[in-house]
N, C-alpha and C. Protein backbone atom coordinates (compact mmCIF):
# COMPACT_ATOMS: atom_id res chain seq x y z
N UNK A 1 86.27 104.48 -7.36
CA UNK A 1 86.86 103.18 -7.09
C UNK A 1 87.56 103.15 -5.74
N UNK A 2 88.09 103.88 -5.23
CA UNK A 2 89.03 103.99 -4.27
C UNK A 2 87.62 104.29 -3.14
N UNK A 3 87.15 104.96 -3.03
CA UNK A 3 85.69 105.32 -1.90
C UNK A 3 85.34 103.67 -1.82
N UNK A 4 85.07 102.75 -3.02
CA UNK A 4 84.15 101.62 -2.75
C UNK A 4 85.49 100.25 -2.17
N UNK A 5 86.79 100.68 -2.72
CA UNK A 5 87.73 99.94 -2.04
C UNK A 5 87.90 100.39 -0.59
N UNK A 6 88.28 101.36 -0.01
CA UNK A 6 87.85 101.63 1.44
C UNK A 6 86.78 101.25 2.40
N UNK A 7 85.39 101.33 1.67
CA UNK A 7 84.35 100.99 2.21
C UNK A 7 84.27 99.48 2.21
N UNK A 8 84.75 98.49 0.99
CA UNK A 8 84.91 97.16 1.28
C UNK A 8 86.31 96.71 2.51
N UNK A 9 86.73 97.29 2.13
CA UNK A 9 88.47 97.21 3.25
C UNK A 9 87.19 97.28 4.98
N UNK A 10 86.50 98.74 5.09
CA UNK A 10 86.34 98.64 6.25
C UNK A 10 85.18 97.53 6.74
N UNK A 11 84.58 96.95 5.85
CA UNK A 11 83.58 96.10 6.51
C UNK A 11 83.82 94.80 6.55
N UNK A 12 85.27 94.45 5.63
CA UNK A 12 85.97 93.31 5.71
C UNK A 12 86.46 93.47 7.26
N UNK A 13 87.11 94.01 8.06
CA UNK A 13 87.64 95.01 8.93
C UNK A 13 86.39 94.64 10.36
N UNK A 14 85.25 95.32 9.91
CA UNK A 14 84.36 94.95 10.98
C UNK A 14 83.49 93.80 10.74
N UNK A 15 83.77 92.90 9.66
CA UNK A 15 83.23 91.53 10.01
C UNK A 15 84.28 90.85 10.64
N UNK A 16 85.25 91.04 10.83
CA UNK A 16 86.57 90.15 11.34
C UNK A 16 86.32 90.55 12.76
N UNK A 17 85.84 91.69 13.35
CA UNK A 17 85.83 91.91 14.58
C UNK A 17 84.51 91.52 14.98
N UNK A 18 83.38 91.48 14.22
CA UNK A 18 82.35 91.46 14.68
C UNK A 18 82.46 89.23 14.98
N UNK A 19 83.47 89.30 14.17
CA UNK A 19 83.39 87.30 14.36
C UNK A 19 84.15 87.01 15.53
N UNK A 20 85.55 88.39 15.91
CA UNK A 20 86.30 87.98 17.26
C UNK A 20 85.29 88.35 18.11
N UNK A 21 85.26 88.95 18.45
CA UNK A 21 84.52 90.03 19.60
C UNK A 21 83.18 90.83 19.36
N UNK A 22 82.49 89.89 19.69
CA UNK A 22 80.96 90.31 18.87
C UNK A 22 80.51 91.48 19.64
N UNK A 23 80.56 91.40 20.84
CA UNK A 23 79.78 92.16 21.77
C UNK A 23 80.73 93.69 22.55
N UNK A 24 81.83 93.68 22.27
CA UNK A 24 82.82 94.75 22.43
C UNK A 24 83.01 95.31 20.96
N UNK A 25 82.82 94.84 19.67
CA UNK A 25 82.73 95.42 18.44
C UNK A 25 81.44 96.34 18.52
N UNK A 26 80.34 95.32 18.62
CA UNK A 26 78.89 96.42 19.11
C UNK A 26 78.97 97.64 20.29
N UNK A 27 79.70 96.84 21.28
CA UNK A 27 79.20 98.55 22.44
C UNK A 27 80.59 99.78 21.46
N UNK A 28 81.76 99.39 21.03
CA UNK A 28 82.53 100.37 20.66
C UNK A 28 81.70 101.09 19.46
N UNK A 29 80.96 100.24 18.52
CA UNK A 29 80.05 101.09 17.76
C UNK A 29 79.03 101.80 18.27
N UNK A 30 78.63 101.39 18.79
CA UNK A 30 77.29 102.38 19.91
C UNK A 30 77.79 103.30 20.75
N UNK A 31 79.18 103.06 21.28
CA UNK A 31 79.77 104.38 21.75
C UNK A 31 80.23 105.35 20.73
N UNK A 32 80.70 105.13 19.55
CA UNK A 32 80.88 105.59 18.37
C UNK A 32 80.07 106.74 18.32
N UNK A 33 78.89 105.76 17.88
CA UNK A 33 77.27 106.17 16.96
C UNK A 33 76.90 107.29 17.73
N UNK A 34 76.83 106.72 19.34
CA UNK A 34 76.15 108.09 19.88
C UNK A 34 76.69 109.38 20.39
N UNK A 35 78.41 109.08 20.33
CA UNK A 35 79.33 110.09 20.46
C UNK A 35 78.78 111.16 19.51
N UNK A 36 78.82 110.23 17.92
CA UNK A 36 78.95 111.63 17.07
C UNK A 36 77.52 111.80 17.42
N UNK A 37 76.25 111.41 17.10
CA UNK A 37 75.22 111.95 17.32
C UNK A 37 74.75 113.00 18.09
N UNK A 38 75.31 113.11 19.40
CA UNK A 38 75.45 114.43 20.36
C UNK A 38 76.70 115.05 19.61
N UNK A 39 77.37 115.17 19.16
CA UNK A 39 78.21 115.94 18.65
C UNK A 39 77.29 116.84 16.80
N UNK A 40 76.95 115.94 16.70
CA UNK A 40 76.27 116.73 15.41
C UNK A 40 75.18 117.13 15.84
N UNK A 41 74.43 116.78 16.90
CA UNK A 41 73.23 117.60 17.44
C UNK A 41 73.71 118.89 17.76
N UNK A 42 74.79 118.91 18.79
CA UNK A 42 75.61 120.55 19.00
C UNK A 42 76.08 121.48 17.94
N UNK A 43 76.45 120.44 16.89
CA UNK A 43 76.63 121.44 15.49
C UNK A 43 75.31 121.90 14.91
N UNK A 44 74.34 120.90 14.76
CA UNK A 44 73.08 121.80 13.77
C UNK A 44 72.52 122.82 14.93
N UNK A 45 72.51 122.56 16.40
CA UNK A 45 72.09 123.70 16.71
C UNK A 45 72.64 124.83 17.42
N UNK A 46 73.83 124.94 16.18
CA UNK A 46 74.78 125.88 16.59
C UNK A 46 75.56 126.09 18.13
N UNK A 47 75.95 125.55 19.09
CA UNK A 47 76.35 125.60 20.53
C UNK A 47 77.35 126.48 20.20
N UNK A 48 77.69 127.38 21.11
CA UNK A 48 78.94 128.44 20.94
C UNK A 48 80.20 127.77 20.67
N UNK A 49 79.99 126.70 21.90
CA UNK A 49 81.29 125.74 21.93
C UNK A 49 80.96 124.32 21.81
N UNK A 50 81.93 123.28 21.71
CA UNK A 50 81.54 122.24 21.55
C UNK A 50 81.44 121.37 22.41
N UNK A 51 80.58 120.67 23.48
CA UNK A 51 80.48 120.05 24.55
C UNK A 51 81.44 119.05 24.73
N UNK A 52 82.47 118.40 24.96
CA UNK A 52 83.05 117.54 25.08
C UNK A 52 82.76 116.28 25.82
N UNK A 53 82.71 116.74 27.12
CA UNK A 53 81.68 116.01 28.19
C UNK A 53 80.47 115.37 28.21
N UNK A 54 79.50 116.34 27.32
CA UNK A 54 77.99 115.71 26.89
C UNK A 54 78.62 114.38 25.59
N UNK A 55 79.63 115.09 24.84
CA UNK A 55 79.69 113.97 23.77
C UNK A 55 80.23 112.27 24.26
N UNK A 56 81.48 113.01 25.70
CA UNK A 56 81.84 111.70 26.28
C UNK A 56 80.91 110.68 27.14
N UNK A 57 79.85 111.55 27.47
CA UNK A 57 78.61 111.17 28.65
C UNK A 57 77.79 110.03 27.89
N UNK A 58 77.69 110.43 26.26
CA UNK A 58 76.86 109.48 25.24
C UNK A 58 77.74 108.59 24.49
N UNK A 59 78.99 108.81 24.87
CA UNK A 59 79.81 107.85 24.16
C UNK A 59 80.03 106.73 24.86
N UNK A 60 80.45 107.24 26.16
CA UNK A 60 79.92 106.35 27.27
C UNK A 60 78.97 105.00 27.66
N UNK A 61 77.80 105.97 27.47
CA UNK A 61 76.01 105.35 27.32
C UNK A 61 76.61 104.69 27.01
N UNK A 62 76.53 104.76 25.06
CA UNK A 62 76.47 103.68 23.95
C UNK A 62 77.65 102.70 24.97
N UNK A 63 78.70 102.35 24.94
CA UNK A 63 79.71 101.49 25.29
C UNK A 63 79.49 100.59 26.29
N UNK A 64 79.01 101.33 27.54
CA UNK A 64 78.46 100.65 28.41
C UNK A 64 77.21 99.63 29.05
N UNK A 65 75.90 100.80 28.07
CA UNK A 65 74.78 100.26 28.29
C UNK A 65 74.32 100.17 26.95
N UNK A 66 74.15 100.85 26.15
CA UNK A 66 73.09 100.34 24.73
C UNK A 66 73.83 99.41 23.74
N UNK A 67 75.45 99.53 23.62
CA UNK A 67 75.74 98.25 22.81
C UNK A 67 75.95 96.84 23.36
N UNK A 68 76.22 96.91 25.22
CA UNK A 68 76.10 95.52 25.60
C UNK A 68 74.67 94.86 25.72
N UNK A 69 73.74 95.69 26.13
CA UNK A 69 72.41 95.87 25.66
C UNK A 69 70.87 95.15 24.86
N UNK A 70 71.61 96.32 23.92
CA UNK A 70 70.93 95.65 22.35
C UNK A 70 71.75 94.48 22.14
N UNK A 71 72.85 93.75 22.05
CA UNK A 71 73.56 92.79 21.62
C UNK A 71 72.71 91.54 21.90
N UNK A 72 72.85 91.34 23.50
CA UNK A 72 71.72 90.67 24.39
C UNK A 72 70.68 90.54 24.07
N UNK A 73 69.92 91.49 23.60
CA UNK A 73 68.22 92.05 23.40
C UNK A 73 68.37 91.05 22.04
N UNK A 74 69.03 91.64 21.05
CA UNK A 74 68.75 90.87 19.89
C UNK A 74 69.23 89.14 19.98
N UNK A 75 70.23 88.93 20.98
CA UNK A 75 70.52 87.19 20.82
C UNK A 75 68.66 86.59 21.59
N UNK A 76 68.97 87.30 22.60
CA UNK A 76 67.43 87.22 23.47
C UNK A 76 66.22 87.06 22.60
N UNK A 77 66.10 87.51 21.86
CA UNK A 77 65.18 87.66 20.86
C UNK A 77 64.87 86.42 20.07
N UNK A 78 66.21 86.37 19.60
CA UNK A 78 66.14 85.00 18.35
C UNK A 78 65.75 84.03 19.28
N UNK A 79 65.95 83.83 20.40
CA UNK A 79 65.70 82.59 21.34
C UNK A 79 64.32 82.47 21.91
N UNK A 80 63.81 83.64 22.60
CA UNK A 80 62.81 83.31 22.44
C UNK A 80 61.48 82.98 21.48
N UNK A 81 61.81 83.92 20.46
CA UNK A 81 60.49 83.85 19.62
C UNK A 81 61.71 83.84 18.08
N UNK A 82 61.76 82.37 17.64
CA UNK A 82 62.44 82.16 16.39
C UNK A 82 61.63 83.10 15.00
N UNK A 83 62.54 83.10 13.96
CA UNK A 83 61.76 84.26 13.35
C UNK A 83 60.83 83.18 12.71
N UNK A 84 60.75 81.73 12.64
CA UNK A 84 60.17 81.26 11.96
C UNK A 84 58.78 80.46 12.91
N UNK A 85 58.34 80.94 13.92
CA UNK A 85 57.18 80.52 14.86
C UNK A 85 56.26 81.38 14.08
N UNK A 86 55.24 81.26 15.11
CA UNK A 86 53.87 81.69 13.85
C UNK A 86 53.36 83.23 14.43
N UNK A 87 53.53 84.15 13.82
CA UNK A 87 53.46 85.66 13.63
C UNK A 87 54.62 86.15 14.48
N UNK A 88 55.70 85.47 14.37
CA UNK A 88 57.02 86.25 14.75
C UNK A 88 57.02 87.72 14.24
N UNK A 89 57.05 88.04 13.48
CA UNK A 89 57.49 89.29 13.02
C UNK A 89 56.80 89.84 14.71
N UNK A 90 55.33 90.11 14.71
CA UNK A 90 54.89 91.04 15.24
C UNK A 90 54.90 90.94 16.72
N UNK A 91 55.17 89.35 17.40
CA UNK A 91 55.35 89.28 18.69
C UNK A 91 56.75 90.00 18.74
N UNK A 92 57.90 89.68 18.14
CA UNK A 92 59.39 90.12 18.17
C UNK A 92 59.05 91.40 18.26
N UNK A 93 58.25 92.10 17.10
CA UNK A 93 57.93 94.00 17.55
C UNK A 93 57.15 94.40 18.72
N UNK A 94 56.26 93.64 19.38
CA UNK A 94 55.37 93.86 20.36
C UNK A 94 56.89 93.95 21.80
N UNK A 95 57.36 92.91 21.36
CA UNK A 95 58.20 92.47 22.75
C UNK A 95 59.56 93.63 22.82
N UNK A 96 59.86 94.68 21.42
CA UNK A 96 60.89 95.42 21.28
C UNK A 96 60.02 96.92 21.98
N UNK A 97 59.14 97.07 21.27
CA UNK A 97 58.16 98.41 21.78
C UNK A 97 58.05 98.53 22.92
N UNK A 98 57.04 97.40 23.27
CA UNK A 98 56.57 97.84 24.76
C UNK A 98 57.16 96.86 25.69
N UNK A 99 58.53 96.46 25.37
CA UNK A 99 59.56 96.08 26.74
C UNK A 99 60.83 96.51 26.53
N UNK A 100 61.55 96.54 25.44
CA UNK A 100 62.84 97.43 25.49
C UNK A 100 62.96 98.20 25.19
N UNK A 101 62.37 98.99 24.21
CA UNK A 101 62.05 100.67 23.85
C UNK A 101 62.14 101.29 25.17
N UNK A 102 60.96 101.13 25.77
CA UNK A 102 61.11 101.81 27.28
C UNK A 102 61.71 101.62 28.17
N UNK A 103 62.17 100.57 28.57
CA UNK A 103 63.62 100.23 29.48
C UNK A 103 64.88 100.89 28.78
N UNK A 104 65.23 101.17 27.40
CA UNK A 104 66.17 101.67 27.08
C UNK A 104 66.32 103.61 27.66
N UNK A 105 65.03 103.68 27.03
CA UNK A 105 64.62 104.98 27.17
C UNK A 105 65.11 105.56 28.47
N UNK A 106 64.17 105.08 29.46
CA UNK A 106 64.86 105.32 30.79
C UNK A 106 66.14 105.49 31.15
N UNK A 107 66.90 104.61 30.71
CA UNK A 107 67.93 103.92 30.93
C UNK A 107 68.99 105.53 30.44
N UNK A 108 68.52 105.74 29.39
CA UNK A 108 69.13 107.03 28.60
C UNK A 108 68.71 108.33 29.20
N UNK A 109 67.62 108.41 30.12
CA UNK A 109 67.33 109.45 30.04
C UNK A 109 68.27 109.66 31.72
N UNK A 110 67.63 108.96 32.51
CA UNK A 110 68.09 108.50 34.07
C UNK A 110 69.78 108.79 34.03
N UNK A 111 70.57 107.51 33.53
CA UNK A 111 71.80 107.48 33.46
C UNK A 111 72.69 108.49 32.74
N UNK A 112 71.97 109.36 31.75
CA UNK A 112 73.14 110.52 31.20
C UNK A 112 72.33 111.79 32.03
N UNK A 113 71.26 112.10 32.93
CA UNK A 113 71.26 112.53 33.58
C UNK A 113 72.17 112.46 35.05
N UNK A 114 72.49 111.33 35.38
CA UNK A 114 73.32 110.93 36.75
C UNK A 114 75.06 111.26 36.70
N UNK A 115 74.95 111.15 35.13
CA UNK A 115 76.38 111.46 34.48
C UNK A 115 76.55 112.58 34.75
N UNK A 116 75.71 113.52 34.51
CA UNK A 116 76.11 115.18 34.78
C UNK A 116 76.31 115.65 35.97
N UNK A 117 76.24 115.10 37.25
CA UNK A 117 76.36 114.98 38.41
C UNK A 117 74.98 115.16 38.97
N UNK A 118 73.83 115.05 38.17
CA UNK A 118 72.72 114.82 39.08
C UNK A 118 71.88 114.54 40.30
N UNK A 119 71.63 114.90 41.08
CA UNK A 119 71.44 113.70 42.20
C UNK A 119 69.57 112.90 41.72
N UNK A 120 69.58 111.85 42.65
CA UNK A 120 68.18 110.75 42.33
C UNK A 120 67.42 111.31 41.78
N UNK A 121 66.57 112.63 42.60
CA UNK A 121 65.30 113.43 43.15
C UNK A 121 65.48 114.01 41.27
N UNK A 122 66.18 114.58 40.84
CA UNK A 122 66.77 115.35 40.24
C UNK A 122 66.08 114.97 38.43
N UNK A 123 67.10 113.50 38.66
CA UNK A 123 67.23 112.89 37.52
C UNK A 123 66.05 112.37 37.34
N UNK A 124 64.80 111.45 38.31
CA UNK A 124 63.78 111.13 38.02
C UNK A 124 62.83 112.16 38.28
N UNK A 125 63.11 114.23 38.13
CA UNK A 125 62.15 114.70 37.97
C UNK A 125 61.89 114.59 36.40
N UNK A 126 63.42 114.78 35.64
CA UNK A 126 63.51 115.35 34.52
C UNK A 126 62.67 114.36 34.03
N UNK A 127 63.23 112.84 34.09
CA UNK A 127 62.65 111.68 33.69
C UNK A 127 60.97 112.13 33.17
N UNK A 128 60.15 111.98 34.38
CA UNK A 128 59.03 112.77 34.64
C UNK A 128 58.40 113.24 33.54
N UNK A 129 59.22 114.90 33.22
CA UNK A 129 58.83 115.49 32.24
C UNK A 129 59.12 115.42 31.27
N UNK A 130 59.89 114.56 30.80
CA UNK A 130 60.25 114.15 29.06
C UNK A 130 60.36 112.49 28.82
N UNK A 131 59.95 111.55 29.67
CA UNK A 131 59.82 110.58 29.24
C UNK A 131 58.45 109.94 28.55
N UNK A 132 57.44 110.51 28.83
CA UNK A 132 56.45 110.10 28.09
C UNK A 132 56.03 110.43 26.06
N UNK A 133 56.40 111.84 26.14
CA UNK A 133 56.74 112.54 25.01
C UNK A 133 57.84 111.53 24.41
N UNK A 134 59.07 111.76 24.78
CA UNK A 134 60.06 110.75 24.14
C UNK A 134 59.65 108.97 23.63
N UNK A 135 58.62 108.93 24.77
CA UNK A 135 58.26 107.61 24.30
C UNK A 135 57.64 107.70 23.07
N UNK A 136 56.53 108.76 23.40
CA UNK A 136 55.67 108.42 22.11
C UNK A 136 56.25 108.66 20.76
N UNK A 137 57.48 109.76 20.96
CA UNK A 137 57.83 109.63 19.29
C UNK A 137 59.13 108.38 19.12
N UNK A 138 59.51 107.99 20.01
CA UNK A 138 60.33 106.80 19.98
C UNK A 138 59.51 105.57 19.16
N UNK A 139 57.98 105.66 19.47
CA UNK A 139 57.20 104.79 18.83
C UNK A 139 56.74 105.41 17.71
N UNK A 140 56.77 106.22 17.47
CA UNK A 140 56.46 106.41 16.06
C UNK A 140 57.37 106.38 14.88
N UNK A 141 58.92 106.68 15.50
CA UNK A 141 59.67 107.23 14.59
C UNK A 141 60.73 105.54 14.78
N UNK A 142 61.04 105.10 15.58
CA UNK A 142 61.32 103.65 15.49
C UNK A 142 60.67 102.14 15.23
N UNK A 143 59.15 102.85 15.29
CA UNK A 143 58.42 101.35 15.38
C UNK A 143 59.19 100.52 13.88
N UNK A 144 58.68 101.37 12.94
CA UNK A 144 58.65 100.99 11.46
C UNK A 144 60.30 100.51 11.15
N UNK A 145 61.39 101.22 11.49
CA UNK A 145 62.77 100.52 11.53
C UNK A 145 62.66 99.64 11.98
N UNK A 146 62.75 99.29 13.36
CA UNK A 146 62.66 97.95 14.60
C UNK A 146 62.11 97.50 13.88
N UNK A 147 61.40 97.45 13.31
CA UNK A 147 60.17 95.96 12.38
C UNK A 147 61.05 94.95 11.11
N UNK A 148 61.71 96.15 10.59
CA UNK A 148 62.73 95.89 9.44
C UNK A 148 63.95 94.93 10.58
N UNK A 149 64.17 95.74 11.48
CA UNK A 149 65.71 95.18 11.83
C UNK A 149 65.57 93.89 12.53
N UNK A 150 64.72 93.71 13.61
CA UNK A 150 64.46 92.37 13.87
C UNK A 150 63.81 91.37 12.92
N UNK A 151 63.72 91.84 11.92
CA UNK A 151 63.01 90.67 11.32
C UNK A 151 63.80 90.34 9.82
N UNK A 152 63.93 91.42 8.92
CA UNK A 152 64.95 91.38 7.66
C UNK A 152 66.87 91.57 8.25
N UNK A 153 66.71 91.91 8.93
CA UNK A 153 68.58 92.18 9.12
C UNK A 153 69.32 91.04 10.03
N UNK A 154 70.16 90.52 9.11
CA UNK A 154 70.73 89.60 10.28
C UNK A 154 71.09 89.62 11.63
N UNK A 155 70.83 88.88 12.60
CA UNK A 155 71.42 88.92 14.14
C UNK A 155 72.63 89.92 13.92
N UNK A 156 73.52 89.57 13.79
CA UNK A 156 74.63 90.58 13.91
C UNK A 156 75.39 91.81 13.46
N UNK A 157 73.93 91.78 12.50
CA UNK A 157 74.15 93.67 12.13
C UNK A 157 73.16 94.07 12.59
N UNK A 158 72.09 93.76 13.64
CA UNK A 158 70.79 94.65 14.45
C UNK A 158 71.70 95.77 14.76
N UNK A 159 72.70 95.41 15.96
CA UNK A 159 72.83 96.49 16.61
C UNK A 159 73.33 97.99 15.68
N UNK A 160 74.15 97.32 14.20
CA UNK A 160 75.14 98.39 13.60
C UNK A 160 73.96 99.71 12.71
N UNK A 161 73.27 98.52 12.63
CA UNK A 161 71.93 99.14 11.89
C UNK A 161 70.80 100.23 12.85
N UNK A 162 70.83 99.62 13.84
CA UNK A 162 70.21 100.24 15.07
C UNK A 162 71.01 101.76 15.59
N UNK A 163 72.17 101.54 15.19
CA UNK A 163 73.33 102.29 15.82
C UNK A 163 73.51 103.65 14.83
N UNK A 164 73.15 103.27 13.51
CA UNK A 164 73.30 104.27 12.01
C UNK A 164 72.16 105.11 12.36
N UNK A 165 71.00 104.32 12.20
CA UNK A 165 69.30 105.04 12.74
C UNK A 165 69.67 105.73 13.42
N UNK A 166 70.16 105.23 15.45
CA UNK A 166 70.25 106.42 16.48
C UNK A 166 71.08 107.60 16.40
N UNK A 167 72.09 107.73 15.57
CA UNK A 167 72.76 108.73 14.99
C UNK A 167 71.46 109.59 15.21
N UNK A 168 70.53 110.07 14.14
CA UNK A 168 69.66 110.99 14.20
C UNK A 168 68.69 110.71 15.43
N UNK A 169 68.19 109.53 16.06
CA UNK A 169 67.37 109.99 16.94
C UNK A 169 68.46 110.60 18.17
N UNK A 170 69.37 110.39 18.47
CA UNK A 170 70.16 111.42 19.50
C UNK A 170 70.37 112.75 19.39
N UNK A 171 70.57 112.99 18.03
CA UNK A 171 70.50 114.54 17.40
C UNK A 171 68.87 114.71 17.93
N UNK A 172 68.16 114.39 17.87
CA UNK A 172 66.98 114.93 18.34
C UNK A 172 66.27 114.55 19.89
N UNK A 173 67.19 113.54 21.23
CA UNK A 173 67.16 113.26 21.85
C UNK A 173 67.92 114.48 22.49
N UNK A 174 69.41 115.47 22.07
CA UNK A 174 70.23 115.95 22.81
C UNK A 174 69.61 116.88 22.68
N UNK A 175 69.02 117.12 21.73
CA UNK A 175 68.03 118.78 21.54
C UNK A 175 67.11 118.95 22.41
N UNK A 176 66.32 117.97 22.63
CA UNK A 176 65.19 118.32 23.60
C UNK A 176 65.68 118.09 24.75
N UNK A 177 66.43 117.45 25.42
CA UNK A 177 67.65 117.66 26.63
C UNK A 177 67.59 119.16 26.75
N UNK A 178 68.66 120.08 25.90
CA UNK A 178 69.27 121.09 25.64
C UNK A 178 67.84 121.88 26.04
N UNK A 179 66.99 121.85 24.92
CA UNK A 179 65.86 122.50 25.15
C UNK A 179 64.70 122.89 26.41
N UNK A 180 65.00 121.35 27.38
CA UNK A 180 64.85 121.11 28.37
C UNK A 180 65.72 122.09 29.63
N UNK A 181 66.79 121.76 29.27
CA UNK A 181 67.76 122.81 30.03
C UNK A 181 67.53 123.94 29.77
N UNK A 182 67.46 124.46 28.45
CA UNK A 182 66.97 126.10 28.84
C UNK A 182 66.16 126.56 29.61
N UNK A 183 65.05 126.02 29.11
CA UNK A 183 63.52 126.40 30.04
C UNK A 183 63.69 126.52 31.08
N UNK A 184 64.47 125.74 31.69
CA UNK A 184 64.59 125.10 33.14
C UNK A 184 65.12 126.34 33.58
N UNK A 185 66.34 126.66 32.94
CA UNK A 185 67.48 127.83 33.37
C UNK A 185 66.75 129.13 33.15
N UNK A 186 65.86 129.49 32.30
CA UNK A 186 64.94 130.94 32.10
C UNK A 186 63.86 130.80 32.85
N UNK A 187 63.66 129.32 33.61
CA UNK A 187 62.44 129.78 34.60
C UNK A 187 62.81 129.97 35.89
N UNK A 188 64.24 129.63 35.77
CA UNK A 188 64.31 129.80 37.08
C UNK A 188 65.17 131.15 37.26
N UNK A 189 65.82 131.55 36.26
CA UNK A 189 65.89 133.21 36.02
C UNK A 189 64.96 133.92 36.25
N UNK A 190 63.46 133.46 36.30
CA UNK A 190 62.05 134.23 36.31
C UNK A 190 62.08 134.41 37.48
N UNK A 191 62.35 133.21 38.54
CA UNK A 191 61.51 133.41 40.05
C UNK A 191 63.49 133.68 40.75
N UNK A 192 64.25 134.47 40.50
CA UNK A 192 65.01 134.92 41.46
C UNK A 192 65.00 136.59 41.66
């Protein structure tokens, strides 16, 4: 009783904010979401220590760019293609896949690269070598959500819903980062 009184308390809580401040309720959840997400990515794969910086770099992201973002993306959405025009569902998924999926992507891969003190050359090599891969399981492993969320979930829980999902795809976004960085660091241990 007390777990389901808390859990009603807090969503009473974030519908009141989500009715003041629609779009600063969303980026603080998306800075939230993807804080812990790099933070529980560092826990399942054991890190000696706990990154602080990487967690602030994605807490960041989310706040700045993916919850003001998606907020946009989804009002954008309802406006152009109402859910009730004729094969909405699948233009709304056509127009999430192959135009904001990949502008986000970038956006994540580029900008929390630039965060680490990257320079240009740098950040759009990495880009390079893990943005196509990332795409493709971004489409496999989001298509089928995105389909649900733009189309069954109301406008103003896309993003919170979007935000629960990326929890795990960042756990598996910070890994192949990480994973990325090793290689990088043992190959270049090879040629000194």
């Amino acid at each position: 009783m007390v777990v389901l009184s808390v859990l009603e308390k807090g969503a009473q809580t974030y519908n009141g904010c989500l009715y003041a401040q629609p779009l600063l309720t969303k980026a603080l959840t998306s800075a939230f979401t993807a804080g812990l997400g790099d933070f529980l990515g560092q826990v399942i794969t054991k890190e000696p220590n706990i990154n602080l910086h990487s967690i602030t770099r994605y807490a960041s992201f989310g706040l700045i760019v993916t919850g003001p973002l998606a907020h946009n993306f989804y009002k954008m959405l309802d406006k152009v293609i109402p859910p009730y025009a004729w094969a909405a569902a699948w233009k709304r998924l056509l127009i999430d896949r192959l135009g904001f999926a990949p502008l986000l992507l970038f956006l994540s891969f580029y900008t929390l690269s630039r965060m680490e003190g990257k320079d240009h050359k740098v950040c759009i090599r990495e880009v390079q070598m893990r943005y196509w891969t990332a795409l493709k399981m971004n489409w496999k492993v989001w298509t089928p959500i995105q389909y649900i969320n733009i189309n069954y979930i109301p406008q103003q829980y896309r993003s919170l819903f979007a935000n629960v999902v990326a929890i795990f795809w960042i756990i598996y976004l910070t890994n192949k980062r990480r994973q990325a960085a090793a290689a990088a660091a043992a190959g270049n241990d090879k040629t000194q």
